[in-house]
Protein backbone atom coordinates (compact mmCIF):
# COMPACT_ATOMS: atom_id res chain seq x y z
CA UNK A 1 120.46 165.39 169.53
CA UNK A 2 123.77 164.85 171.00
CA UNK A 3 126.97 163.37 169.86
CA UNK A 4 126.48 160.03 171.14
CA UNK A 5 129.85 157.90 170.77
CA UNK A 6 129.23 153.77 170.10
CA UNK A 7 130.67 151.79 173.32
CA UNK A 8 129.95 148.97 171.17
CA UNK A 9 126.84 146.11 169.65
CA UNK A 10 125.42 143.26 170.97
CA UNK A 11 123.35 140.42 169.50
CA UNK A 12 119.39 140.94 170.90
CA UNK A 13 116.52 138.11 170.31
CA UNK A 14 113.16 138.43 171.32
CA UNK A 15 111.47 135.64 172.91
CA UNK A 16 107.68 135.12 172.14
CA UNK A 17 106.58 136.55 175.90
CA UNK A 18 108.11 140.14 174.61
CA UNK A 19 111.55 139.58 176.86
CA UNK A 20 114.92 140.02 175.30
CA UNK A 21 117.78 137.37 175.33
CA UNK A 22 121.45 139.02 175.02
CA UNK A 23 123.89 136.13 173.00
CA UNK A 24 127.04 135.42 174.72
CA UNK A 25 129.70 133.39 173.46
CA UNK A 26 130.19 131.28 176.48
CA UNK A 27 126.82 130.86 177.93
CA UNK A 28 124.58 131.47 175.03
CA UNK A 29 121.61 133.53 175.75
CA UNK A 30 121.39 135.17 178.87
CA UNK A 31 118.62 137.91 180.27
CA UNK A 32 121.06 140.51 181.71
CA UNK A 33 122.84 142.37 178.61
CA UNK A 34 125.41 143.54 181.04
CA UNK A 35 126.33 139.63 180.80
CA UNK A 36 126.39 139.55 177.03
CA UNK A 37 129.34 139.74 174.31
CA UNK A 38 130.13 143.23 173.61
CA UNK A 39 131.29 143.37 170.13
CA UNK A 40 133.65 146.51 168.62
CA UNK A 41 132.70 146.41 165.38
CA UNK A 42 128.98 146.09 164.06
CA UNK A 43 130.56 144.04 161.12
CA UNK A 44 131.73 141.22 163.84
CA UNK A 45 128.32 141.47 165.44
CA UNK A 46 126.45 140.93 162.10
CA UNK A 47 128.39 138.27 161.25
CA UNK A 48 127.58 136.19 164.35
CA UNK A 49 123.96 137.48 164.27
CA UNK A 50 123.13 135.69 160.51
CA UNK A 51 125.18 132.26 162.01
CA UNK A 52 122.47 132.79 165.11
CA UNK A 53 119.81 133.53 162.81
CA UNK A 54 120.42 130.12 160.49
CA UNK A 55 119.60 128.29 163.97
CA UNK A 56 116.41 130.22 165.17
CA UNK A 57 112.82 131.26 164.46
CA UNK A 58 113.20 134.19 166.90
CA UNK A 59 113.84 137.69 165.75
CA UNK A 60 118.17 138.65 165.87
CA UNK A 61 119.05 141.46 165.42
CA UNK A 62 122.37 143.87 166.36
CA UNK A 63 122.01 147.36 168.75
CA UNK A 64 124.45 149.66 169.16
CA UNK A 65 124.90 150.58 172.94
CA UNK A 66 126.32 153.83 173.75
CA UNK A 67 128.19 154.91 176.28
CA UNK A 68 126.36 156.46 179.47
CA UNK A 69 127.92 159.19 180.50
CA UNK A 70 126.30 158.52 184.17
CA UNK A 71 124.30 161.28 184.59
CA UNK A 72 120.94 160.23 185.92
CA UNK A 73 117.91 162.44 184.14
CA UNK A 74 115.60 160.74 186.24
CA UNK A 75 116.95 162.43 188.83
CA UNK A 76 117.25 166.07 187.74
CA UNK A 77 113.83 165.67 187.13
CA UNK A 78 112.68 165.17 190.57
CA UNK A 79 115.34 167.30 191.54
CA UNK A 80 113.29 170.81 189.63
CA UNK A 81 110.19 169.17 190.26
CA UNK A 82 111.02 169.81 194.27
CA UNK A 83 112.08 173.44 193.43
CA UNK A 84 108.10 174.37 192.16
């Protein structure tokens, strides 16, 4: 495994259908985590996620998202799949 460094957490709930809700402060739950608070520290995050969790039946919890280092695998793959 590789030395992955933390860009950050965000608050995750999963809806009853199996699709994920990302909490942000100003609009509350939205679909696209790329739209959802990014918090530094996983303390902040955890502290936001019990206040959420007081309020909802749904499961809360905190992920870490790490930083992409923009390589796409996807990509290489097809890439030596081409080569054979």
């Amino acid at each position: 495994m590789t030395d992955e460094e933390i860009a950050g957490y965000l608050i995750r709930r999963e809806l009853e259908n199996g699709e994920d809700e990302f909490w942000n402060v100003t609009e509350e739950w939205v679909a696209d985590p790329g739209d959802a608070e990014l918090y530094e520290h996983e303390k902040d995050a955890q502290a936001t996620a019990e206040g959420l969790r007081s309020d909802d039946t749904l499961l809360i919890v905190v992920e870490e998202v790490i930083y992409d280092d923009e390589e796409d695998e996807d990509f290489e793959d097809v890439e030596e799949e081409d080569k054979e």
